[in-house]
N, C-alpha and C. Protein backbone atom coordinates (compact mmCIF):
# COMPACT_ATOMS: atom_id res chain seq x y z
N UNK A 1 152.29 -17.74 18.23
CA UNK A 1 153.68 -17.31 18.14
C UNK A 1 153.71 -15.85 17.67
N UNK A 2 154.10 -15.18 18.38
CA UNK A 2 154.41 -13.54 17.81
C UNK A 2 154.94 -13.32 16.48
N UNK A 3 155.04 -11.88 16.13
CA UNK A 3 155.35 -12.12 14.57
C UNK A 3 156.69 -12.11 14.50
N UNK A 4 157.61 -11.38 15.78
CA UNK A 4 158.81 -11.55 15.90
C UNK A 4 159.59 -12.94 16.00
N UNK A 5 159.16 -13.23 16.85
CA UNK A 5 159.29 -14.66 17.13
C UNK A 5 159.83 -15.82 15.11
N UNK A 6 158.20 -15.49 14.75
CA UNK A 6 158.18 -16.07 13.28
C UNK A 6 159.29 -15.63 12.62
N UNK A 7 159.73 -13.98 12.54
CA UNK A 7 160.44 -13.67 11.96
C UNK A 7 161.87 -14.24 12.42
N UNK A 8 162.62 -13.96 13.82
CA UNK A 8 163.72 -14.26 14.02
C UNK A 8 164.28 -16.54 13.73
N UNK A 9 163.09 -17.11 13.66
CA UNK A 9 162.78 -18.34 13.41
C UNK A 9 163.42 -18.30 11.96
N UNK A 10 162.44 -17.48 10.86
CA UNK A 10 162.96 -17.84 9.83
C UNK A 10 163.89 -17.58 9.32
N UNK A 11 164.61 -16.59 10.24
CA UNK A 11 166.19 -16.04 9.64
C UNK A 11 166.99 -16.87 10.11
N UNK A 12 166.55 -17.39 11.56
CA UNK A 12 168.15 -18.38 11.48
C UNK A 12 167.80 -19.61 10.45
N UNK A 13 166.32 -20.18 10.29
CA UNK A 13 166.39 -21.24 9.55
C UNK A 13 167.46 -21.25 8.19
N UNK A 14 167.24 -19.57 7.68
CA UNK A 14 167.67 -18.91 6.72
C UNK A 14 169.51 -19.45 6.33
N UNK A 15 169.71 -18.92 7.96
CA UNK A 15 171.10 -19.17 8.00
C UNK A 15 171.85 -20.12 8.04
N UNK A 16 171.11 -21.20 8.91
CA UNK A 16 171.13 -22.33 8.67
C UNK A 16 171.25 -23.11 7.22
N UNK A 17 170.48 -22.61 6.41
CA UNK A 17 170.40 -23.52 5.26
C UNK A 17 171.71 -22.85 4.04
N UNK A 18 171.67 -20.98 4.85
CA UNK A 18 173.13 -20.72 4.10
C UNK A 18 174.49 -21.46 4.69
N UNK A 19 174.51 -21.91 5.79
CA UNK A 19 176.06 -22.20 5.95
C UNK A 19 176.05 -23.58 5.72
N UNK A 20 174.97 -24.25 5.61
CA UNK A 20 174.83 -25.83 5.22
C UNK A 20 175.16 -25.54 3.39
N UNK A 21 174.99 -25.01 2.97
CA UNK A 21 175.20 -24.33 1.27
C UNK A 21 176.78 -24.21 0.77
N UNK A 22 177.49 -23.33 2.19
CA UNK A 22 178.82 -23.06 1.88
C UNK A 22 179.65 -24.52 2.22
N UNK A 23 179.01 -25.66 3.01
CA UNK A 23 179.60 -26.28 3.57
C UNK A 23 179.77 -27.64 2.29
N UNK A 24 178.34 -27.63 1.98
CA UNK A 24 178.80 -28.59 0.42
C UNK A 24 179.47 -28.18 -0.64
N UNK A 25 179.62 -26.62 -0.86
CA UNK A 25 180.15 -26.15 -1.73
C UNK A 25 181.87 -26.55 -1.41
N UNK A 26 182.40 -26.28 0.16
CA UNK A 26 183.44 -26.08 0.12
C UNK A 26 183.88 -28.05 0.01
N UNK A 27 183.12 -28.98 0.29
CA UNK A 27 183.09 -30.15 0.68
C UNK A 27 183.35 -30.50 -1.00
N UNK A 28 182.21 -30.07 -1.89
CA UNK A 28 182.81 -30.61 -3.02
C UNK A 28 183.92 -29.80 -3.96
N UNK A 29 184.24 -29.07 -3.28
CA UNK A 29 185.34 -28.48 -4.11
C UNK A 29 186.40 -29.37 -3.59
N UNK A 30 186.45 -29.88 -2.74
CA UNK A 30 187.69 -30.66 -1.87
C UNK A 30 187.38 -32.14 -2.51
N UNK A 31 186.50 -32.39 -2.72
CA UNK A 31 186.72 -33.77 -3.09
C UNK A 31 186.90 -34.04 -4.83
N UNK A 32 186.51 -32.50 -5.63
CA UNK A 32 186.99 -32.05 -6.68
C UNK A 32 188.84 -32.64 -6.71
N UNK A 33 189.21 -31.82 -5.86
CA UNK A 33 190.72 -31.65 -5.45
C UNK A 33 191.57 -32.91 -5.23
N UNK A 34 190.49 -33.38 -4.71
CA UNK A 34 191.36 -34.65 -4.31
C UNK A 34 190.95 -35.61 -4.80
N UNK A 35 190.03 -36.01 -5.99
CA UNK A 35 189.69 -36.59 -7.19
C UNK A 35 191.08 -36.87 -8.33
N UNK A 36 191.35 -35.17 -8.84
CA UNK A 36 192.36 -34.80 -9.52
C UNK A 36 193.56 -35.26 -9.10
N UNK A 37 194.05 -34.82 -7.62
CA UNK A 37 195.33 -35.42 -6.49
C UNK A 37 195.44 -37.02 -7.42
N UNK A 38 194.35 -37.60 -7.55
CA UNK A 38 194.53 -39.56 -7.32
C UNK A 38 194.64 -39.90 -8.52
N UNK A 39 194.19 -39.05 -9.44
CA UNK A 39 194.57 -38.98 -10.86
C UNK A 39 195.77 -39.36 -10.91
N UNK A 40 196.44 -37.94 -10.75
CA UNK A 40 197.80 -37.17 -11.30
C UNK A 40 198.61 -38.24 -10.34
N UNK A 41 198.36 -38.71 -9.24
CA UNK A 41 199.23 -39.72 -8.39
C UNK A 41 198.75 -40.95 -9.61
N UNK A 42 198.00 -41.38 -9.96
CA UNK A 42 197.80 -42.88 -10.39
C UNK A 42 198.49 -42.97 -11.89
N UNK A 43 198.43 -41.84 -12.40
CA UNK A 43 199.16 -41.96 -14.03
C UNK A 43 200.75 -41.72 -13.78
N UNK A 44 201.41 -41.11 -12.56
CA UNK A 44 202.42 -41.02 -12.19
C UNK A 44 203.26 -42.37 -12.08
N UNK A 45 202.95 -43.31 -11.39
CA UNK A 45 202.83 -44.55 -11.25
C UNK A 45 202.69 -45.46 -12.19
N UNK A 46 201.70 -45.54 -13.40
CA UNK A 46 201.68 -45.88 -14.54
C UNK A 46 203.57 -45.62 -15.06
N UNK A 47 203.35 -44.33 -15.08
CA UNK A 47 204.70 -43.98 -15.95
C UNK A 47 206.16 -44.34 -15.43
N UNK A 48 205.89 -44.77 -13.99
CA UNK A 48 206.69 -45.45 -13.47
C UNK A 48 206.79 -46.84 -13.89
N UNK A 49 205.96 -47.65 -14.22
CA UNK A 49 205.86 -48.95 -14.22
C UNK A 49 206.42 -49.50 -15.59
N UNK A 50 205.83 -47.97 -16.48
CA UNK A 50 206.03 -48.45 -17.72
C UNK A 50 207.35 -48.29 -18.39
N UNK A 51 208.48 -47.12 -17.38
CA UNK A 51 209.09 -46.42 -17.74
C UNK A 51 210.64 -48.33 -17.35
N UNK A 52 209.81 -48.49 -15.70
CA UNK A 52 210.75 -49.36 -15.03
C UNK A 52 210.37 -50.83 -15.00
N UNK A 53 209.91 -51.72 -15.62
CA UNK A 53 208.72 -52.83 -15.67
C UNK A 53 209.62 -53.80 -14.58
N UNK A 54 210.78 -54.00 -14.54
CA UNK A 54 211.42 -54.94 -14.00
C UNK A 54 211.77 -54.60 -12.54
N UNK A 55 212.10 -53.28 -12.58
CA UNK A 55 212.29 -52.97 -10.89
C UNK A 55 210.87 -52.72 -10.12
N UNK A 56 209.82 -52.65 -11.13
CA UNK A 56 208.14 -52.71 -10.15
C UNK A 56 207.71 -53.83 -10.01
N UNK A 57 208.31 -54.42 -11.09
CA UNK A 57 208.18 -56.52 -10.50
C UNK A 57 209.07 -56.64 -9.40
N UNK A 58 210.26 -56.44 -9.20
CA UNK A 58 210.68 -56.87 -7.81
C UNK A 58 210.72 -56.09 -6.85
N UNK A 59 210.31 -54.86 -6.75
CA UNK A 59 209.23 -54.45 -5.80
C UNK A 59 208.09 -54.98 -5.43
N UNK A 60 207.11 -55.19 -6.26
CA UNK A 60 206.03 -55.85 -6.00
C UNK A 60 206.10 -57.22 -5.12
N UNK A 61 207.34 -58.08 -5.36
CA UNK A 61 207.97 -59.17 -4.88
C UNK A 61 208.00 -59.53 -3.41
N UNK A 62 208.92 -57.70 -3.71
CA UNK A 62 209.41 -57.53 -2.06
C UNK A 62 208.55 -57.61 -1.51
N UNK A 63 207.58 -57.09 -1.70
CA UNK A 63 206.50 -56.40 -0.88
C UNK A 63 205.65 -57.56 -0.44
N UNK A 64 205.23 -58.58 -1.17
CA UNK A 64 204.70 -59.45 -1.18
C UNK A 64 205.41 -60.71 0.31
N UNK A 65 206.51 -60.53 -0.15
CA UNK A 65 207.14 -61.57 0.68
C UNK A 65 207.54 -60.70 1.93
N UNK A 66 207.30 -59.52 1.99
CA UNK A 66 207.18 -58.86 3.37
C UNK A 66 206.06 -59.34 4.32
N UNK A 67 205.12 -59.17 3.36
CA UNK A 67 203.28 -59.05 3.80
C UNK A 67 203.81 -60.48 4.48
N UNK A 68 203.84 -61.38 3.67
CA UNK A 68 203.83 -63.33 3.69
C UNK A 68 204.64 -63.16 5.17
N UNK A 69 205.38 -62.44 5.31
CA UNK A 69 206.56 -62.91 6.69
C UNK A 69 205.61 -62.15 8.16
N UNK A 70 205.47 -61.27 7.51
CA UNK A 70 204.48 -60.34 8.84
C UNK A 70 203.58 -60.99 9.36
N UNK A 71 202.89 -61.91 8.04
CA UNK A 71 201.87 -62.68 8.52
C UNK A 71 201.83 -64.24 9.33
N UNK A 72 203.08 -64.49 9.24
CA UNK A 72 203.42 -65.79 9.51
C UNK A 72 203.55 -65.17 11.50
């Protein structure tokens, strides 16, 4: 293999392994993001439940006896 050859080989390998680099970086910054998102949604909800206990019971109800009818 020529030395050019070797050389232009190891630069794209190069590049290769840089944009595979930016791609987990940007991958876990997003799942960073949307970690936090399910948080801030799940304690939201809490404070709903805790705030409304009786109207998330008959929600929950509804919902239930929706599912039960869909399924029939």
């Amino acid at each position: 293999m020529p030395t050019t050859t070797k050389a232009s080989a190891a630069k794209t390998q190069e590049q290769i392994e840089e944009t595979a680099d930016a791609i987990k970086q940007q991958a876990k910054e997003k799942l960073e993001a949307g970690a936090e998102s399910i948080q801030q949604a799940t304690k939201s909800a809490e404070n709903v439940v805790k705030d409304h206990p009786l109207l998330s019971l008959g929600c929950a109800f509804l919902a239930g006896w929706a599912v039960s009818k869909l399924i029939k």
